[in-house]
Protein backbone atom coordinates (compact mmCIF):
# COMPACT_ATOMS: atom_id res chain seq x y z
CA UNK A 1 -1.63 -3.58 15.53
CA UNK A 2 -3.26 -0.01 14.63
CA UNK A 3 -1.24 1.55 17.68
CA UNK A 4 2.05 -0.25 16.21
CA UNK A 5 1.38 0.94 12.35
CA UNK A 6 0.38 4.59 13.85
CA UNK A 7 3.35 5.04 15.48
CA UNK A 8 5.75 3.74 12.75
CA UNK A 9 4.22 6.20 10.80
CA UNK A 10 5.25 8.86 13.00
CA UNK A 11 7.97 7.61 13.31
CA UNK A 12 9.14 7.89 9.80
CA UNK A 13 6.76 6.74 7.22
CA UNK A 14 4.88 9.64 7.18
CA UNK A 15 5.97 13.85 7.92
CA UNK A 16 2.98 14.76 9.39
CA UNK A 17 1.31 18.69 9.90
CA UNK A 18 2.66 20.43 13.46
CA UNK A 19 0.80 18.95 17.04
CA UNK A 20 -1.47 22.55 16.05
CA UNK A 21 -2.44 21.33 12.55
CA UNK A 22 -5.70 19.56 12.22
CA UNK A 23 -4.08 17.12 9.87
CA UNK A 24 -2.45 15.51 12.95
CA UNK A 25 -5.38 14.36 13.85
CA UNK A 26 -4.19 10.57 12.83
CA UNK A 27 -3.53 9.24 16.31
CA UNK A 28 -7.48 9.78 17.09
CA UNK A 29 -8.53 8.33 13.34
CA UNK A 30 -6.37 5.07 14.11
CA UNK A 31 -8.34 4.77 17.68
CA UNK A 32 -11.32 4.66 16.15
CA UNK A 33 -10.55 3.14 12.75
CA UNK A 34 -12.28 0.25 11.59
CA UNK A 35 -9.24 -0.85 9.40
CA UNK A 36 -5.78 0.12 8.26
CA UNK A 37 -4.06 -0.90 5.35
CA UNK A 38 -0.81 0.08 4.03
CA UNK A 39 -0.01 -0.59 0.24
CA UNK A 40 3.51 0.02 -1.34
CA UNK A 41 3.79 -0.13 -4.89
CA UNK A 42 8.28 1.12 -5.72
CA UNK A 43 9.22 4.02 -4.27
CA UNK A 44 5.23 5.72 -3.07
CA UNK A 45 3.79 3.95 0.13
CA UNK A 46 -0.60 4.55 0.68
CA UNK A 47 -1.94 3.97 4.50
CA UNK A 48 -5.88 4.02 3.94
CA UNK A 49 -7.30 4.33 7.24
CA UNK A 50 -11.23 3.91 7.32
CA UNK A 51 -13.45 5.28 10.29
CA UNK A 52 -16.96 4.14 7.63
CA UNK A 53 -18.40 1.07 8.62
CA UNK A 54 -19.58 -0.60 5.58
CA UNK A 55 -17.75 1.58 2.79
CA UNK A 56 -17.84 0.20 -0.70
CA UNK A 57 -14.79 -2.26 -0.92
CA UNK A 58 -14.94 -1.87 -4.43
CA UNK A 59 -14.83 2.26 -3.88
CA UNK A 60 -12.20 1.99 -2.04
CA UNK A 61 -9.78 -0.72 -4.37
CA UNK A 62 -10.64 1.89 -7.09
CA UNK A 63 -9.48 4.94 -4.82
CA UNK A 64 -6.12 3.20 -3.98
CA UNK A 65 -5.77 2.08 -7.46
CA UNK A 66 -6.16 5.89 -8.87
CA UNK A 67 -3.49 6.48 -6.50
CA UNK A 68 -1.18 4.84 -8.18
CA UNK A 69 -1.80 4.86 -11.43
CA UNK A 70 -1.69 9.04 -11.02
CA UNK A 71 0.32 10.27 -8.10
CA UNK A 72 3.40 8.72 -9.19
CA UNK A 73 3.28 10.34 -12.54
CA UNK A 74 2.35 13.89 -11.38
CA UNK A 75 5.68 13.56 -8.85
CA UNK A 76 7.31 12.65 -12.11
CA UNK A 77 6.03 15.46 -13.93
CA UNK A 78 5.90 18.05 -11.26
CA UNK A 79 8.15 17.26 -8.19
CA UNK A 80 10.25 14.59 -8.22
CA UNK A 81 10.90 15.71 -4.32
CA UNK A 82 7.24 15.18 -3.44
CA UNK A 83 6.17 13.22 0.03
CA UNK A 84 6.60 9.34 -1.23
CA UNK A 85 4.16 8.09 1.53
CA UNK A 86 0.52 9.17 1.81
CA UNK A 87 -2.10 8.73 4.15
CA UNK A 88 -5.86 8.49 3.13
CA UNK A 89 -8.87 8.90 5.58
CA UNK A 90 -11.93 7.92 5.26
CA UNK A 91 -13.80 10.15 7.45
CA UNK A 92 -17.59 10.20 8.49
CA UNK A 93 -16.73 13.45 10.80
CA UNK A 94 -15.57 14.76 7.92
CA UNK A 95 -18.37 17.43 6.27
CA UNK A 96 -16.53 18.59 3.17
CA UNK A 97 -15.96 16.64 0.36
CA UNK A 98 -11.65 15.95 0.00
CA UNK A 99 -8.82 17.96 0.76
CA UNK A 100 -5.13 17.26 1.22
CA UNK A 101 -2.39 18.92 3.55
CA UNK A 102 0.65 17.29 5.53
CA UNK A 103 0.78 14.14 3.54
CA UNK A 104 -2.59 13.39 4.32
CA UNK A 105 -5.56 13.60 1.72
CA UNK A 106 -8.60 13.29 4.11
CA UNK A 107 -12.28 12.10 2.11
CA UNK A 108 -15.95 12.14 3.15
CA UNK A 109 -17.70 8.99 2.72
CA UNK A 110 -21.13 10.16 2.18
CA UNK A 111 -19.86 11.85 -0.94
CA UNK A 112 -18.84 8.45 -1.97
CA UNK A 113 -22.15 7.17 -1.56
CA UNK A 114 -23.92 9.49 -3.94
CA UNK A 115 -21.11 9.94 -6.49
CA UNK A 116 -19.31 6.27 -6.77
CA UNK A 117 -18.01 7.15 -9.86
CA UNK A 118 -15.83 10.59 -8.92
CA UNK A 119 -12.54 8.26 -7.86
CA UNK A 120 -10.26 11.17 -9.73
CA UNK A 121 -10.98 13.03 -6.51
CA UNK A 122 -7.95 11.29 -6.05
CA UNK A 123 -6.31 12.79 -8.85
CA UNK A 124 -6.79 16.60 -7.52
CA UNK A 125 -6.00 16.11 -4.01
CA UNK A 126 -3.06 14.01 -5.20
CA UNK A 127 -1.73 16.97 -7.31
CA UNK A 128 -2.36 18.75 -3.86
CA UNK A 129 0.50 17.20 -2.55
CA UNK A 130 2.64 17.14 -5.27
CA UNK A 131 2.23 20.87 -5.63
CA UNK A 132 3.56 21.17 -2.00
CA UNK A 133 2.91 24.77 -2.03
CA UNK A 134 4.40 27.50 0.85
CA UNK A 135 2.45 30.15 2.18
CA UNK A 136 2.22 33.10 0.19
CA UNK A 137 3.04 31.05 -2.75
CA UNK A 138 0.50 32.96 -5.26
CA UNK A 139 -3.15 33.24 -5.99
CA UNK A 140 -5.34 30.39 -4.78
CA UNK A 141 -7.25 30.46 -8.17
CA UNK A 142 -3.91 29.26 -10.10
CA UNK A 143 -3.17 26.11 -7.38
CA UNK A 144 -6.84 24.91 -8.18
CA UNK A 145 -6.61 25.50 -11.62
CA UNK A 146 -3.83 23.66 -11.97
CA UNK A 147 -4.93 20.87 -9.88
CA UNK A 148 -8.32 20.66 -11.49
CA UNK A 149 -6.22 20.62 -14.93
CA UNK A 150 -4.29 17.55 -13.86
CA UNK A 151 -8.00 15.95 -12.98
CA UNK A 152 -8.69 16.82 -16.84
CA UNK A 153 -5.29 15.94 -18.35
CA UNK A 154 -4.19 12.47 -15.88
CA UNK A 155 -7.62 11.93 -14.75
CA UNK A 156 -8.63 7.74 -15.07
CA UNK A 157 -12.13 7.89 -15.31
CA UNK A 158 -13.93 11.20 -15.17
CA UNK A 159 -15.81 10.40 -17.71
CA UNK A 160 -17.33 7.95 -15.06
CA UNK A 161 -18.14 10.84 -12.64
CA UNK A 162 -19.44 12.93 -15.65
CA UNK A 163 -16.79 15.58 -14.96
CA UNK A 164 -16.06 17.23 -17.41
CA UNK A 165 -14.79 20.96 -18.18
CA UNK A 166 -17.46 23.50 -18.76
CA UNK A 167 -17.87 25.53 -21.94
CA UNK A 168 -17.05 29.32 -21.64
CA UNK A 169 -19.63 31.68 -20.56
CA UNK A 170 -19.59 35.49 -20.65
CA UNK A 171 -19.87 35.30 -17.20
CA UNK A 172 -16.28 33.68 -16.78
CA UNK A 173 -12.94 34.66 -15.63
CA UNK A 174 -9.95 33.50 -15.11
CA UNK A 175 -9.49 34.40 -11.27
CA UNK A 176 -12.89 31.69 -11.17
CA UNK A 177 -10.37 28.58 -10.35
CA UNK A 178 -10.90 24.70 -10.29
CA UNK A 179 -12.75 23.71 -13.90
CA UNK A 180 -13.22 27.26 -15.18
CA UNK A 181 -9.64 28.22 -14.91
CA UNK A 182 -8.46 24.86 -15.38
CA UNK A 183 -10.27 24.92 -19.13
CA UNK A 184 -8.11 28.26 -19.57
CA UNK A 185 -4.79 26.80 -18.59
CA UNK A 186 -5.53 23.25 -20.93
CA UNK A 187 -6.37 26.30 -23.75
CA UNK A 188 -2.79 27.54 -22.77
CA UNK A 189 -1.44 24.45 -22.85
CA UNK A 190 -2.60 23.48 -25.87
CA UNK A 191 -2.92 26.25 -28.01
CA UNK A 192 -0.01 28.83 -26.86
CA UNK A 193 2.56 27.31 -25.63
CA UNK A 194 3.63 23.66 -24.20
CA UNK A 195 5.46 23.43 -20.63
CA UNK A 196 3.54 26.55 -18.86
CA UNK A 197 1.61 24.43 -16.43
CA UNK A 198 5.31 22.75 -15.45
CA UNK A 199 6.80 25.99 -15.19
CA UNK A 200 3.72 27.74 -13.68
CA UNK A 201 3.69 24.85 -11.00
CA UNK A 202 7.66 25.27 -10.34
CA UNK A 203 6.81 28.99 -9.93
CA UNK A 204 4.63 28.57 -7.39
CA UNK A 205 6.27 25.86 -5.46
CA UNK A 206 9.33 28.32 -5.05
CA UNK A 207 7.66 31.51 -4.50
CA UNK A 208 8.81 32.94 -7.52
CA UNK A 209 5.18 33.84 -9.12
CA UNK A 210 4.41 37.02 -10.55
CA UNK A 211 2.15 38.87 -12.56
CA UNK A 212 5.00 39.25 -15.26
CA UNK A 213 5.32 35.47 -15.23
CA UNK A 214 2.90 35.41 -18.08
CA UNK A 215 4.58 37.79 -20.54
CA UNK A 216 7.94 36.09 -19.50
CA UNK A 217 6.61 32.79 -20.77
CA UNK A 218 3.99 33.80 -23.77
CA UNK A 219 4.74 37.28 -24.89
CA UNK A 220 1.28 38.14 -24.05
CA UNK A 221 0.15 40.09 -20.56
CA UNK A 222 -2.73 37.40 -18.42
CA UNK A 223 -5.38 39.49 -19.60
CA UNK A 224 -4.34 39.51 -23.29
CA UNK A 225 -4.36 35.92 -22.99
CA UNK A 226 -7.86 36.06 -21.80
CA UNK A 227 -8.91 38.11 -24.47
CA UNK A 228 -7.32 35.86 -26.95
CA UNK A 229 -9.45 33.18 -25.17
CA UNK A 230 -12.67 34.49 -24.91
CA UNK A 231 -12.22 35.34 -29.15
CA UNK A 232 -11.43 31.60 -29.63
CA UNK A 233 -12.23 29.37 -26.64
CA UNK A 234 -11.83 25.93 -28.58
CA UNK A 235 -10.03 22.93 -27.06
């Protein structure tokens, strides 16, 4: 039965990373899976497959629940063209704590362990996808930031993980990524001018960043903005 779902997935269910990629991988995590489940909900398709003996059913419902109570919203908001079908692993060989490429958002279970609570892991790695970046997109710090602003913004229960954004520090920058940029870009949001993370996300996506893309949008260079920040950092 795992053989038969694995290779319907190939097949078309799924577009998975090039025979290089180590996201194509799945053929050796159903092998040794101890189950697969697929989930549809409309249009977006979930294949959990779990390698963890003895993983927290109620973890897991959660996890596949944040799915889709986020990732079809952020394709909404985002990219309508984002992948429809997604797989998640549950991986005990896996040492780092989530990340997402070729359709796939691959989790370590030990993390889950200690921090039951962080299910809006989901909610980054799911704007992972959606963002659906090319190489040489733009800086690294912006697709974290954004994706980390998502968690903030879409997020279901971070208060649950106690994640939360971090008050500015001297220390800061902008180039910092994930919460501390993500804080700057909710500032931006909120405070300068609604629709930048759309169009900043667009940019990216078709390789149309630049530095001017700031001016362009605000009037104000990325480093005025900063400044502008830093002199009044409330959200």
């Amino acid at each position: 039965m795992k053989k038969m779902l694995f290779f319907a997935l190939l097949a078309g269910t799924i577009s998975v990373a090039k025979a290089q990629d180590g996201w194509s991988r799945l053929d050796k995590d159903v092998k040794v899976a101890v189950a697969v489940d697929t989930v549809k909900k409309g249009k977006y398709s979930l294949v959990y497959i779990d390698k963890a003996k003895g993983f927290d059913p109620v973890v897991k419902e959660r996890l596949i629940k944040t799915f889709f109570t986020t990732y079809p919203k952020l394709a909404k908001k985002y990219n309508k063209e984002a992948i429809a079908k997604v797989v998640f692993v549950m991986d005990p060989d896996y040492t780092g704590i989530a990340a997402a490429g070729g359709g796939v958002i691959r989790f370590n279970p030990e993390w889950f362990k200690k921090n039951p609570g962080d299910i809006d892991i989901v909610t980054h790695e799911g704007m992972h996808l959606v963002q659906a970046y090319p190489g040489n997109s733009g800086p690294g710090w912006i697709t974290e930031g954004i994706a980390d602003y998502v968690r903030f913004v879409d997020g279901v229960d971070n208060a649950g993980a106690n994640w939360k954004l971090p008050d500015l520090k001297p220390e800061h920058h902008y180039e910092n990524a994930y919460r501390i940029t993500a804080r700057f870009f909710y500032w931006l949001e909120t405070k300068v001018k609604k629709g930048t993370m759309v169009k900043l996300d667009k940019a990216m996506r078709e390789r149309q960043y630049k530095d001017s893309f700031w001016e362009e949008q605000t009037g104000k260079s990325l480093d005025a903005l900063w400044q502008s920040y830093v002199a009044n950092p409330a959200i």
